[in-house]
C-alpha atoms as a PDB file:
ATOM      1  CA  UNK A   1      89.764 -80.211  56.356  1.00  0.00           C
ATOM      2  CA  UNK A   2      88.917 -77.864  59.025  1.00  0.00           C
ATOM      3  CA  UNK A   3      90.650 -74.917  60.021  1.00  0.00           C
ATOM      4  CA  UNK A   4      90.756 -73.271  63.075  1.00  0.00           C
ATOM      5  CA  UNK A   5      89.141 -70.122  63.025  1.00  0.00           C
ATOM      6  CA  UNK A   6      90.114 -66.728  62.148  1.00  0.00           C
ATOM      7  CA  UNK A   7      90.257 -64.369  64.902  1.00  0.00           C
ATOM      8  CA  UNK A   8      88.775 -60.529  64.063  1.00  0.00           C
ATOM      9  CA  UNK A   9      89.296 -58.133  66.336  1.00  0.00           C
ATOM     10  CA  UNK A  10      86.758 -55.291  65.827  1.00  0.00           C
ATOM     11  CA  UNK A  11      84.429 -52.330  66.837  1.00  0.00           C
ATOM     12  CA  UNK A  12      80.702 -52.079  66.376  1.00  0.00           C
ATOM     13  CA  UNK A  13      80.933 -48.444  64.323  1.00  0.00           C
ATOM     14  CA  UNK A  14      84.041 -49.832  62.096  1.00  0.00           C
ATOM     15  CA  UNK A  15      83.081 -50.090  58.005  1.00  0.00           C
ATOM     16  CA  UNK A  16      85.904 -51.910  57.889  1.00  0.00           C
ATOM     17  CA  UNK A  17      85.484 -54.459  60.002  1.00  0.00           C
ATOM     18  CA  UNK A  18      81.785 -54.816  58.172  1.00  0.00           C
ATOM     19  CA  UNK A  19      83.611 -54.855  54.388  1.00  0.00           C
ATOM     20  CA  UNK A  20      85.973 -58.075  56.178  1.00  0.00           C
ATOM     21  CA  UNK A  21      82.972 -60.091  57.577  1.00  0.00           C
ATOM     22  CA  UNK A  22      81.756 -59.779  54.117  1.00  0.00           C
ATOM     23  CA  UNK A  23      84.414 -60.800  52.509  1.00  0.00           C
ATOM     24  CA  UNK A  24      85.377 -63.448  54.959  1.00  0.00           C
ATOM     25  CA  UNK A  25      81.694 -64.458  54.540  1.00  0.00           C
ATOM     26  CA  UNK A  26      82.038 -64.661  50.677  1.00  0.00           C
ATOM     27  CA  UNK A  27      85.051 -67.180  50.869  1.00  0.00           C
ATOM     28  CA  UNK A  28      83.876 -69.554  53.403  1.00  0.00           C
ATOM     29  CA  UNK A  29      86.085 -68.906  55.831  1.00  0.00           C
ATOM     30  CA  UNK A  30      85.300 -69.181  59.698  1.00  0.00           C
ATOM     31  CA  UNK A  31      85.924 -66.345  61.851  1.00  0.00           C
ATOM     32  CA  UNK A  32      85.348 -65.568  65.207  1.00  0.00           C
ATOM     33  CA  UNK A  33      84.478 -61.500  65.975  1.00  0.00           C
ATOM     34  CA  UNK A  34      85.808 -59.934  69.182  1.00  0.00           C
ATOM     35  CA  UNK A  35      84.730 -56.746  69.718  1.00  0.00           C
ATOM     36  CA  UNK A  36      87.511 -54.576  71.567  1.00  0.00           C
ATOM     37  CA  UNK A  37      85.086 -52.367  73.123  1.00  0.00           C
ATOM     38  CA  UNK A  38      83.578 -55.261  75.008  1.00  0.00           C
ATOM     39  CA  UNK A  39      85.740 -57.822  75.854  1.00  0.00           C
ATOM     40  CA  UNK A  40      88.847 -57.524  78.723  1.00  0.00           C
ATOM     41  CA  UNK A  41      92.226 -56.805  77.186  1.00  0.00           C
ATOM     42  CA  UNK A  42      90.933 -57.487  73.656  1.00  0.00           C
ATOM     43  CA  UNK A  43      92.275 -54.190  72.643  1.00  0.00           C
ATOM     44  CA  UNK A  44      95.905 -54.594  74.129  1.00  0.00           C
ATOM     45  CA  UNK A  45      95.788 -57.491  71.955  1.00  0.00           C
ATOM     46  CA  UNK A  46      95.277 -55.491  69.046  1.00  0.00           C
ATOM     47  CA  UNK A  47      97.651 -52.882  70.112  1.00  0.00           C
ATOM     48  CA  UNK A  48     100.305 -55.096  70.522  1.00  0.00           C
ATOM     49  CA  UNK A  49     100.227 -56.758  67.157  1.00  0.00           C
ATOM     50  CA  UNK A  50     100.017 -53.450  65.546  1.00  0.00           C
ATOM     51  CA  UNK A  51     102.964 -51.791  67.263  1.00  0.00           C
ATOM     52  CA  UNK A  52     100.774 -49.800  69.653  1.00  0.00           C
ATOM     53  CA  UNK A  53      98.197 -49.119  67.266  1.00  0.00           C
ATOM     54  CA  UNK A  54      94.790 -49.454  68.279  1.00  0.00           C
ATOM     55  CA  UNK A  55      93.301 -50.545  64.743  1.00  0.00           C
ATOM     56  CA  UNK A  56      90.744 -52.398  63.483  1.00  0.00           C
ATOM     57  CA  UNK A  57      89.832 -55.024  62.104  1.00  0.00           C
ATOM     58  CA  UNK A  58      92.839 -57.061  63.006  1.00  0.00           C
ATOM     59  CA  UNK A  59      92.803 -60.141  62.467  1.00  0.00           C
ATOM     60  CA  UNK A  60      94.954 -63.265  63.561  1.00  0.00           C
ATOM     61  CA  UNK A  61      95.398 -66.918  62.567  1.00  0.00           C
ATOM     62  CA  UNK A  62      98.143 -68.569  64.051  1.00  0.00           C
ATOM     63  CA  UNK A  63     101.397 -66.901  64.221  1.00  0.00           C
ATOM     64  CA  UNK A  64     100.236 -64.295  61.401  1.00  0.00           C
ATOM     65  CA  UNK A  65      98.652 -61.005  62.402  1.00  0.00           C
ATOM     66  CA  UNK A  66      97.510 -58.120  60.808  1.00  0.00           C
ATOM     67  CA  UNK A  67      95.683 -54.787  60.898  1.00  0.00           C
ATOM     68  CA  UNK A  68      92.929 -54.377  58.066  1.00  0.00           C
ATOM     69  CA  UNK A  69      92.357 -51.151  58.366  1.00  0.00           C
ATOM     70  CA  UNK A  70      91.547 -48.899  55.258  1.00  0.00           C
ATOM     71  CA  UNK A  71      89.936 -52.414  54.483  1.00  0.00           C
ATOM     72  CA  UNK A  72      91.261 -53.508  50.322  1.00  0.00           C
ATOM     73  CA  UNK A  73      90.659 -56.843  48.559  1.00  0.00           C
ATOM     74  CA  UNK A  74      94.095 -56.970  48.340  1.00  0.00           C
ATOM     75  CA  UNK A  75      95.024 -56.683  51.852  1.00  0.00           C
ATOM     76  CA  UNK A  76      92.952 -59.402  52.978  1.00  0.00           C
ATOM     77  CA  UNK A  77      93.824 -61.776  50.054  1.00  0.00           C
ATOM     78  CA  UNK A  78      97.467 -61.133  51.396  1.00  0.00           C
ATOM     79  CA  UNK A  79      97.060 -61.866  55.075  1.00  0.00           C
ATOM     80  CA  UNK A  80      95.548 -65.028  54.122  1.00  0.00           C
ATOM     81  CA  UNK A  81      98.001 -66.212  51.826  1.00  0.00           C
ATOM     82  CA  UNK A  82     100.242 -65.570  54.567  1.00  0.00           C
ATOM     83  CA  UNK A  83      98.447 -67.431  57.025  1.00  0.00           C
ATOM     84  CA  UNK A  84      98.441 -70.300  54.553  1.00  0.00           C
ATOM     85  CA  UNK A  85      94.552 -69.652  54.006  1.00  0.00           C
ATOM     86  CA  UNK A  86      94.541 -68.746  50.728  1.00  0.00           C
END
């Protein structure tokens, strides 16, 4: 089965964004990075999911979105049960 991947939305400087690759990394799960500071409206993107919130990492797989900032285990296992990746 493949999946489509996993959008992140991140910054070069953010730890959390590092600690999510990882742990992305660590399940097997494809992701594509896009790093708000360099690509074109990236970061309304972000902002809009996140009620005006410019946060990071955000990530998005199909109709499911979510900040991961103040990065946990627990977030992330819970955005991907919700985006039936779990």
């Amino acid at each position: 089965m493949t999946t489509e991947p996993i959008k992140m939305y991140t910054t070069s400087w953010c730890p959390d964004c590092k600690a999510a690759k990882r742990a992305l990394d660590s399940k097997g799960l494809p992701y594509t990075e896009i790093n708000i500071e360099e690509v074109e409206d990236a970061a309304e993107v972000v902002m809009q999911v996140n009620g005006g919130k410019r946060s990071v990492p955000t990530l998005v797989h199909g109709d499911t979105a979510r900040s991961l900032s103040g990065f946990s285990i627990v977030k992330m296992n819970a955005f991907l049960n919700d985006a039936g990746l779990a």
